[in-house]
N, C-alpha and C. Protein backbone atom coordinates (compact mmCIF):
# COMPACT_ATOMS: atom_id res chain seq x y z
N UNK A 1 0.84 -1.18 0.00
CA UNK A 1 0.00 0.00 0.00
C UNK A 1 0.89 1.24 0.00
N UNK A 2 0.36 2.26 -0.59
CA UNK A 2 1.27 3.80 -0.64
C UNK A 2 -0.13 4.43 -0.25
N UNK A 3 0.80 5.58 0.61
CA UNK A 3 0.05 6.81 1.54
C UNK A 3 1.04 8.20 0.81
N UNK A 4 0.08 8.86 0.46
CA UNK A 4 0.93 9.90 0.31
C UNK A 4 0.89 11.13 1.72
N UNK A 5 1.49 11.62 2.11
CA UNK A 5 1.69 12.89 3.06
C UNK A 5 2.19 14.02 2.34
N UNK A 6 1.18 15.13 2.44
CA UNK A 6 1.96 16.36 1.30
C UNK A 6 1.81 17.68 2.25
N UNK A 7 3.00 18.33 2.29
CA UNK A 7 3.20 19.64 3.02
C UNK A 7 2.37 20.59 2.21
N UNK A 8 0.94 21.33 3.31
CA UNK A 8 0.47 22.76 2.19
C UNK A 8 1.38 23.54 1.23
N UNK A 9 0.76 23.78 0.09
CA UNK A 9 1.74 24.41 -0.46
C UNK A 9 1.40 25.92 -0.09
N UNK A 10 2.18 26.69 -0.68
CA UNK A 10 2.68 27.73 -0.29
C UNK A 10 1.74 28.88 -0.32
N UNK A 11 1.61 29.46 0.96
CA UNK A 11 0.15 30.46 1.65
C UNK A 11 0.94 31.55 1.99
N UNK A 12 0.11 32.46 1.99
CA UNK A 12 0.50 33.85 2.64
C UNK A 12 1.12 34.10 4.02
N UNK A 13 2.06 35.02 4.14
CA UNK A 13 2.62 35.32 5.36
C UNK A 13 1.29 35.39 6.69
N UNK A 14 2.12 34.71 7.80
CA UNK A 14 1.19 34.85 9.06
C UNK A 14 0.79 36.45 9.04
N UNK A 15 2.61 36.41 9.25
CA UNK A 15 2.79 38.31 9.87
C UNK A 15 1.69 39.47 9.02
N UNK A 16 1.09 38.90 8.18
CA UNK A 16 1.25 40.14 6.96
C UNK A 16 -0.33 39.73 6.77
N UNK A 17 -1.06 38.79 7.27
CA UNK A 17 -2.57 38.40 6.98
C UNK A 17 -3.13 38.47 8.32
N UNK A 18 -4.44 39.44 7.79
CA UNK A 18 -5.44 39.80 9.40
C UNK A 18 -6.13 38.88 10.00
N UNK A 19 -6.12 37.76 9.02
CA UNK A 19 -7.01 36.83 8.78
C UNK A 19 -6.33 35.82 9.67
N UNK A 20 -7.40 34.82 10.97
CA UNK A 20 -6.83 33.90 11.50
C UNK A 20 -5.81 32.60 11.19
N UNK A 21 -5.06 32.19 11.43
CA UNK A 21 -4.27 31.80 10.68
C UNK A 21 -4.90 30.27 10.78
N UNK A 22 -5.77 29.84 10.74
CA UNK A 22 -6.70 28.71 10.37
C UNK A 22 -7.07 29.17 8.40
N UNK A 23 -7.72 30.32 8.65
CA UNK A 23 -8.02 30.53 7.23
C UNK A 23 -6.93 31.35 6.02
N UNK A 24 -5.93 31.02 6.49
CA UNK A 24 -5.05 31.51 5.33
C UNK A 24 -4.85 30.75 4.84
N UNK A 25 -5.43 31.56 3.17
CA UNK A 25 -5.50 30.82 2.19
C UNK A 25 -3.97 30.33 0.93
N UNK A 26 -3.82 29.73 0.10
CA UNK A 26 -2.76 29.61 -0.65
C UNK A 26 -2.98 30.91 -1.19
N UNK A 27 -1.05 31.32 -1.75
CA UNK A 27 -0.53 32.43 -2.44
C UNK A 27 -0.94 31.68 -4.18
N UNK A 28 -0.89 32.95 -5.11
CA UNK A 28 -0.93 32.63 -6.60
C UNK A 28 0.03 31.10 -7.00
N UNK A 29 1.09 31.45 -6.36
CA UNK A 29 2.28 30.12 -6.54
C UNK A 29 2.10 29.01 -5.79
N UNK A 30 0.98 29.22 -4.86
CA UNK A 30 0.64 28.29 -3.95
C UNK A 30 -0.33 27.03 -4.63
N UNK A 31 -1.40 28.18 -5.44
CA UNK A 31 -2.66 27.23 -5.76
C UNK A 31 -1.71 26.78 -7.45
N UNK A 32 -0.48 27.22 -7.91
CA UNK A 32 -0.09 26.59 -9.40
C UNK A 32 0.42 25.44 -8.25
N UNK A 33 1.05 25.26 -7.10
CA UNK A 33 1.52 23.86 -6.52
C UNK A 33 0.84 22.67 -6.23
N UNK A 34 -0.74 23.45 -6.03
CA UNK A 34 -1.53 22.66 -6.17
C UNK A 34 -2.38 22.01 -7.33
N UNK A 35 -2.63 22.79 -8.29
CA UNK A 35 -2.34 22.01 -9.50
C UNK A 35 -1.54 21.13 -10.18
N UNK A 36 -0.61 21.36 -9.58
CA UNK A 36 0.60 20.46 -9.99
C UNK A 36 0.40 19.07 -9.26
N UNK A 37 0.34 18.95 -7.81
CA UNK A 37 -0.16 17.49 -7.24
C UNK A 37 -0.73 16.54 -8.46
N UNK A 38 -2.05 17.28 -8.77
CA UNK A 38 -2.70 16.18 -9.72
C UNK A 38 -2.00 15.53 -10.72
N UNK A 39 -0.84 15.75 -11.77
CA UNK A 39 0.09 15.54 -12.08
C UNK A 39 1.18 15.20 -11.81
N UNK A 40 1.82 15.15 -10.43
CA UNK A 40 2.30 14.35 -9.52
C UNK A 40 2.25 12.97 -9.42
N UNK A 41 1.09 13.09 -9.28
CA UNK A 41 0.69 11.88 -8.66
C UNK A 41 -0.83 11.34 -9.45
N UNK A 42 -0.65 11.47 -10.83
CA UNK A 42 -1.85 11.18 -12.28
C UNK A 42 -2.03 9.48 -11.90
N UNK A 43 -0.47 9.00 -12.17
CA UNK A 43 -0.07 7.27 -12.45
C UNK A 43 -0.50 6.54 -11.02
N UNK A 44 -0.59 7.17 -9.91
CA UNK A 44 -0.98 6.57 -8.75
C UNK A 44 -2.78 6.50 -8.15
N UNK A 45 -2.67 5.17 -7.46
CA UNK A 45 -4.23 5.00 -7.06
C UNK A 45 -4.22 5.84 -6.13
N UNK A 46 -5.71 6.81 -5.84
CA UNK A 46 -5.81 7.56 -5.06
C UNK A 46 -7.13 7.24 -4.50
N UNK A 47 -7.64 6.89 -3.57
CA UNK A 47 -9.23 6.19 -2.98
C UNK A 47 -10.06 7.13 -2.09
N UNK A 48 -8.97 8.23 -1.29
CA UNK A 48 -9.52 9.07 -0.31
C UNK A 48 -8.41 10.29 -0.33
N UNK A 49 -9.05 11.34 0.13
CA UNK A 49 -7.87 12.75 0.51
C UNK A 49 -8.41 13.40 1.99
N UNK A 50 -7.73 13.09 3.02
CA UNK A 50 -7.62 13.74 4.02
C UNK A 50 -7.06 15.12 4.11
N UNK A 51 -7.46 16.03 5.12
CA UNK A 51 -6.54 17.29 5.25
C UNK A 51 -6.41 17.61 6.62
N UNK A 52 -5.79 18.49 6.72
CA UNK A 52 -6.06 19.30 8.35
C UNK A 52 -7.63 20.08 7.62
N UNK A 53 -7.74 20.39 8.45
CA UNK A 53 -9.01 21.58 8.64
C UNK A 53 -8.53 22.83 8.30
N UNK A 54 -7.32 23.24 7.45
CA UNK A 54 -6.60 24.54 7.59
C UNK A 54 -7.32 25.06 5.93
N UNK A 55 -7.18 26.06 5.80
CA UNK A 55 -7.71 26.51 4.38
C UNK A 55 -6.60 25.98 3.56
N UNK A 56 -5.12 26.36 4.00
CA UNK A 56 -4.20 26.38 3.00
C UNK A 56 -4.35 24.51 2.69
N UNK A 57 -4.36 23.83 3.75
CA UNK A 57 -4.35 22.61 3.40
C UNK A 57 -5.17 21.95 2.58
N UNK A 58 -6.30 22.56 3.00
CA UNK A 58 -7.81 21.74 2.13
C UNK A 58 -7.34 22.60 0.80
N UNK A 59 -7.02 23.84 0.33
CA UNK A 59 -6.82 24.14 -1.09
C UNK A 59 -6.01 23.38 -1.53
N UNK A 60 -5.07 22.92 -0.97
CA UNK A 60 -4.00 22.33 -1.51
C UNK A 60 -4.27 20.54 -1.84
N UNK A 61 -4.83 20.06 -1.40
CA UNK A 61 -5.38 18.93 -1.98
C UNK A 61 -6.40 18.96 -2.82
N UNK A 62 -7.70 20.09 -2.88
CA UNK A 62 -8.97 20.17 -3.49
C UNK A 62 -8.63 20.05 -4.97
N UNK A 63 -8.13 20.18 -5.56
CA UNK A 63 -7.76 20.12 -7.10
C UNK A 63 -7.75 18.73 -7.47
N UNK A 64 -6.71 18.16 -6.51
CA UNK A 64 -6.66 16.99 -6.60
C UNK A 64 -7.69 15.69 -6.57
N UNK A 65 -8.31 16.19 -5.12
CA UNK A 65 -9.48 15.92 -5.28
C UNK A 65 -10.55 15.68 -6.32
N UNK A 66 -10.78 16.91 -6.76
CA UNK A 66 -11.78 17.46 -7.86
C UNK A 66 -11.22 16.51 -9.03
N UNK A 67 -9.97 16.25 -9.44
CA UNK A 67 -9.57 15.38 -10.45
C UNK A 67 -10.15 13.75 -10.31
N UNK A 68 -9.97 13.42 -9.10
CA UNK A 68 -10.35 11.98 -9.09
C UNK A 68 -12.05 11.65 -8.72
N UNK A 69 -12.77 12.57 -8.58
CA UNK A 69 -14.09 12.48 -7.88
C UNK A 69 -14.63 12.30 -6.86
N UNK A 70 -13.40 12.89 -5.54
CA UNK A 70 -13.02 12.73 -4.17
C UNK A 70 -13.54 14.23 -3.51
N UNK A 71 -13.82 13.48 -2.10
CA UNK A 71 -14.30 14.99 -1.58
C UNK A 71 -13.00 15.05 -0.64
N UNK A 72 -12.89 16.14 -0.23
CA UNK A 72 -11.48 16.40 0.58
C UNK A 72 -12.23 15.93 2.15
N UNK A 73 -11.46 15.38 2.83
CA UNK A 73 -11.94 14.80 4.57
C UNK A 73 -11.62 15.85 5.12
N UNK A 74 -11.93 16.78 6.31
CA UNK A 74 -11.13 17.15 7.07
C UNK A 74 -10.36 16.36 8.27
N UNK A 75 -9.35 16.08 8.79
CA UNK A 75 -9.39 15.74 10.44
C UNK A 75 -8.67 16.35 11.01
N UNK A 76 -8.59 16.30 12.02
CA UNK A 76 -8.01 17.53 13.10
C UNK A 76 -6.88 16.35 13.38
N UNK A 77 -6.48 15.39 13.01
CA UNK A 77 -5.40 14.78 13.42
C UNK A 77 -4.13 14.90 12.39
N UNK A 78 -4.42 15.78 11.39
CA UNK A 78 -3.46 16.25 10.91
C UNK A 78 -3.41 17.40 10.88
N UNK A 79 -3.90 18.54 11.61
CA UNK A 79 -3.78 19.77 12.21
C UNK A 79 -2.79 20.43 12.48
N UNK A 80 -2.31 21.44 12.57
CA UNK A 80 -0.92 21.67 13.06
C UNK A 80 -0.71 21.68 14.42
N UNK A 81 0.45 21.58 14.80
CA UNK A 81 0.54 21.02 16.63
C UNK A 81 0.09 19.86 16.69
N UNK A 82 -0.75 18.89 15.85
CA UNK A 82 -1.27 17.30 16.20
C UNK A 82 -0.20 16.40 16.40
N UNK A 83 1.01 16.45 16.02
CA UNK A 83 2.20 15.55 16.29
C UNK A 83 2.03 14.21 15.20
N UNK A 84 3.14 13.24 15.56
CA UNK A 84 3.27 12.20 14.95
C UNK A 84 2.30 10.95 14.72
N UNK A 85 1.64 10.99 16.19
CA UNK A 85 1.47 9.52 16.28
C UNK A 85 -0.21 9.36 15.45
N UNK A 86 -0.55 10.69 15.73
CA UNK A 86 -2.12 10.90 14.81
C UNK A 86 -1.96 10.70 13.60
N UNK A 87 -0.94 11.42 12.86
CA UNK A 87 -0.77 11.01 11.59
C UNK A 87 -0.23 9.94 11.20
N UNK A 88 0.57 8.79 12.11
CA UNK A 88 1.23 7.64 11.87
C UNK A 88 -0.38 6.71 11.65
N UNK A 89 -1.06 6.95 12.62
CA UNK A 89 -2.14 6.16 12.71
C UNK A 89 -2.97 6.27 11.46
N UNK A 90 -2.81 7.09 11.09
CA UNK A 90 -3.86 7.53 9.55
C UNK A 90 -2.36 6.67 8.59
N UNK A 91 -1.54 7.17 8.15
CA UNK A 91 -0.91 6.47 7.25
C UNK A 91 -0.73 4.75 7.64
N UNK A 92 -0.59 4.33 8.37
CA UNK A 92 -0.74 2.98 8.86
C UNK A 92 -1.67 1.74 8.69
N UNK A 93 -2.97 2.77 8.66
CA UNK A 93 -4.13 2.13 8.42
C UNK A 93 -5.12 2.49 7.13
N UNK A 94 -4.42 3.43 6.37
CA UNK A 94 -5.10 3.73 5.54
C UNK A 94 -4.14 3.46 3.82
N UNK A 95 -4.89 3.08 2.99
CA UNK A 95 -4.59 2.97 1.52
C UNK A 95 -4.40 3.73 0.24
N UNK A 96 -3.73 4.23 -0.12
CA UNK A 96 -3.97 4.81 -1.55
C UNK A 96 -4.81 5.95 -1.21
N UNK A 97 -4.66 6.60 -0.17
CA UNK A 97 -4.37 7.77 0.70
C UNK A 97 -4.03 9.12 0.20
N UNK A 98 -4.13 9.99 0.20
CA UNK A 98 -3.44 12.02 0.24
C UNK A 98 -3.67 12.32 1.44
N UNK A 99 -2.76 12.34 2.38
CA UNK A 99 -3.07 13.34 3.86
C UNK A 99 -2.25 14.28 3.32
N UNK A 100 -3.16 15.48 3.73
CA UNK A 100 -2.16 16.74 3.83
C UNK A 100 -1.96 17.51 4.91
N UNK A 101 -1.07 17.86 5.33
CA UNK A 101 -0.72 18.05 6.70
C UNK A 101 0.28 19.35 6.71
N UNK A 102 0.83 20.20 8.16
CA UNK A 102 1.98 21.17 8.22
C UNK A 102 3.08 20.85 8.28
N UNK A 103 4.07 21.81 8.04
CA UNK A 103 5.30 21.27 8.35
C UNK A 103 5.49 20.74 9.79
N UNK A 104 5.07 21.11 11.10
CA UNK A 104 5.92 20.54 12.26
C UNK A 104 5.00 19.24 11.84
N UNK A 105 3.96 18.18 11.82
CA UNK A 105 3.48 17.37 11.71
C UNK A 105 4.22 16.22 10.56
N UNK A 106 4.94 16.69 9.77
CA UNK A 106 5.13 16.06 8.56
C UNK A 106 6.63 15.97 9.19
N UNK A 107 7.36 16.80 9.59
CA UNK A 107 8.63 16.86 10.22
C UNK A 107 9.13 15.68 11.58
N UNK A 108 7.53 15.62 12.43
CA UNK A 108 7.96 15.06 13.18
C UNK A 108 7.05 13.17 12.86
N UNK A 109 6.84 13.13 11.78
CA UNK A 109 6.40 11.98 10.84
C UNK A 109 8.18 11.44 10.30
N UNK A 110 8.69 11.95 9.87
CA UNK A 110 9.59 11.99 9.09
C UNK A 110 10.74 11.63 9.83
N UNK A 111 10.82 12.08 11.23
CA UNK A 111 11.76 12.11 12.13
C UNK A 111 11.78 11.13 13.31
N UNK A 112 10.40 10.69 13.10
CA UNK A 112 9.92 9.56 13.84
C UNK A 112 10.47 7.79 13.13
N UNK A 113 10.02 8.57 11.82
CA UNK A 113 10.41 7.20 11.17
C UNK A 113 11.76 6.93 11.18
N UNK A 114 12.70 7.98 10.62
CA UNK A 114 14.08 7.79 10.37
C UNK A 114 14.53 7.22 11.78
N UNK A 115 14.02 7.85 13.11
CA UNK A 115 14.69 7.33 14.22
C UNK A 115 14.25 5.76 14.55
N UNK A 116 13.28 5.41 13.85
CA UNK A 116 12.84 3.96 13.83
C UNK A 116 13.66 2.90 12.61
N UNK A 117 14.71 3.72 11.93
CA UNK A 117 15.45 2.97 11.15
C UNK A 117 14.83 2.77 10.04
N UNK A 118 13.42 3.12 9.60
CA UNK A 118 12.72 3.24 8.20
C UNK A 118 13.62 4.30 7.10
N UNK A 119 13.74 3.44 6.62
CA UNK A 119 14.51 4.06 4.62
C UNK A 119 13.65 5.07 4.27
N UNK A 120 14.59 6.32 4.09
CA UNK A 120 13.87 7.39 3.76
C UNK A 120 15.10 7.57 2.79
N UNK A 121 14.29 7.95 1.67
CA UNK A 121 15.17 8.51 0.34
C UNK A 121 14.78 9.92 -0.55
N UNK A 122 15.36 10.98 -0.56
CA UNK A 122 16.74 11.31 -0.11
C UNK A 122 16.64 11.33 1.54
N UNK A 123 17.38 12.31 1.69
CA UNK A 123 17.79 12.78 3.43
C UNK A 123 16.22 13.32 3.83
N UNK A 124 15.63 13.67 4.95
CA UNK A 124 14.46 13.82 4.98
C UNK A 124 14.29 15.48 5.19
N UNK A 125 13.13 15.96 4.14
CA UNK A 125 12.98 17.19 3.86
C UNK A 125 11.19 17.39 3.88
N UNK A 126 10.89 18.83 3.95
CA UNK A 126 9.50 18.83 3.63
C UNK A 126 9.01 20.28 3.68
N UNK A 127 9.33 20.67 2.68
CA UNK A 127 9.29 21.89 1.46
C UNK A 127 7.80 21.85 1.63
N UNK A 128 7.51 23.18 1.19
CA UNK A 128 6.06 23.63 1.10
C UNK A 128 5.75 22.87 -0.55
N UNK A 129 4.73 22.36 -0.21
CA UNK A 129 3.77 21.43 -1.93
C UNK A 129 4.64 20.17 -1.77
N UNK A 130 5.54 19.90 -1.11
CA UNK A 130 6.53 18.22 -1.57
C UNK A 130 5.56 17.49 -0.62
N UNK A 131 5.80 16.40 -1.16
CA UNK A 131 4.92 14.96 -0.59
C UNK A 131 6.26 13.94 -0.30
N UNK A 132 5.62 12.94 0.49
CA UNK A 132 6.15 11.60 0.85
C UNK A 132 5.08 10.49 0.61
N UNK A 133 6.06 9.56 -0.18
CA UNK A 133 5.31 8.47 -0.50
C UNK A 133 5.59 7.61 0.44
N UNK A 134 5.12 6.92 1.08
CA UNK A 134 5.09 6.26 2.55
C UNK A 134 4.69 4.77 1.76
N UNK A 135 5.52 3.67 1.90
CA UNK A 135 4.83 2.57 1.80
C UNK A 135 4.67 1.74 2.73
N UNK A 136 3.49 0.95 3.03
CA UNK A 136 3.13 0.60 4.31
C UNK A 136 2.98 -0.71 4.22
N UNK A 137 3.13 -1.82 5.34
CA UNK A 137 2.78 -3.04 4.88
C UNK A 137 2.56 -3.79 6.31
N UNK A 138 1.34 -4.65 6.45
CA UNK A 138 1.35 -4.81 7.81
C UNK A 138 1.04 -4.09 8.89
N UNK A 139 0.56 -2.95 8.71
CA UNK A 139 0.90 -1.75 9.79
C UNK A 139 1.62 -1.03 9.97
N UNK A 140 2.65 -1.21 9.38
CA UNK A 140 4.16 -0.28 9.33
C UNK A 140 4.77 0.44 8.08
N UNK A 141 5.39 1.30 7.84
CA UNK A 141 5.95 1.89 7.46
C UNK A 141 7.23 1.22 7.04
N UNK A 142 7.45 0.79 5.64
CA UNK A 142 8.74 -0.11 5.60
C UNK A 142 9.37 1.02 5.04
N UNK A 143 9.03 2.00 4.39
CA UNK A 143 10.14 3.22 3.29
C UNK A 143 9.18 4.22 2.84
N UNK A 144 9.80 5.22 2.85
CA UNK A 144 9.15 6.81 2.46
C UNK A 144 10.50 7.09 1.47
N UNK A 145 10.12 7.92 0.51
CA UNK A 145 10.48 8.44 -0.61
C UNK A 145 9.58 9.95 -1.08
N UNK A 146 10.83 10.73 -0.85
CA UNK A 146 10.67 12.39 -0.96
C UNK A 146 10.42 12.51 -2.14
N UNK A 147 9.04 13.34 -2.48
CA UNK A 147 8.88 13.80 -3.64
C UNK A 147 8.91 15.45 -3.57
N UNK A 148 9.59 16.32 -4.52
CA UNK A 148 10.07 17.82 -4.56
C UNK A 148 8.74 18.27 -5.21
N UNK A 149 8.14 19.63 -4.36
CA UNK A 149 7.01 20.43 -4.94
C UNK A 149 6.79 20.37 -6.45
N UNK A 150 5.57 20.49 -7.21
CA UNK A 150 5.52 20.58 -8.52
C UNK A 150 5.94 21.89 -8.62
């Protein structure tokens, strides 16, 4: 099974938007990153798309979405501040998957695994719009493989 995990792509400054930072939305270069996903990831089965509840996040999968005939999920277990083990539990148990999630969440996914001796290829990174392909088997996480923003 493959899970994908994809960092929002790229949203407007905290500092610089009046707007709660739940609803900040993707920048112009943000929503072309999200177009790009769908093309990313065309050749792969996709069955469900999770998000945080964040605007930037749910934009950032909705395209994708909209391509396969998927409604975007929200859960608050990929939220920002939700940590590792919420999102381990969603990639673990789930199939042919899009969670989209923040950087500290995806960081400490990433950092969890490597310290568990799981093959991560390249070095572990997570750029605004890049994904990880997570393959899972059994319950576990045998290898993640960095994919670079469209």
């Amino acid at each position: 099974m493959t899970v994908f995990l994809v960092r929002h792509a790229k949203a407007g400054s905290r500092e610089r938007s009046d707007a709660p930072d739940r609803e900040r939305p993707l920048t112009k270069s943000g929503r072309r990153q999200a177009e790009g996903l769908v093309g990313l990831l065309a050749k792969d089965a996709v069955t469900r798309v999770l998000s945080s509840p964040y605007v930037r996040c749910m934009q950032t999968v909705e395209p994708l979405a909209a391509a396969r005939g998927l409604t975007v999920e929200p859960d608050g277990r990929l939220a920002e501040g939700a940590g590792a083990d919420a999102a381990l539990g969603l990639i673990t148990a789930l199939d042919a998957a899009v969670l989209c999630a923040h950087a500290d969440v995806i960081a400490a996914v990433v950092l969890t695994l490597a310290d568990q001796g799981t093959p991560l290829r390249p070095a572990p990174a997570w750029d605004k719009g890049s994904t990880w392909a997570f393959e899972v088997s059994d319950g576990h996480v045998v290898s993640g493989r960095y994919l670079p923003p469209p």
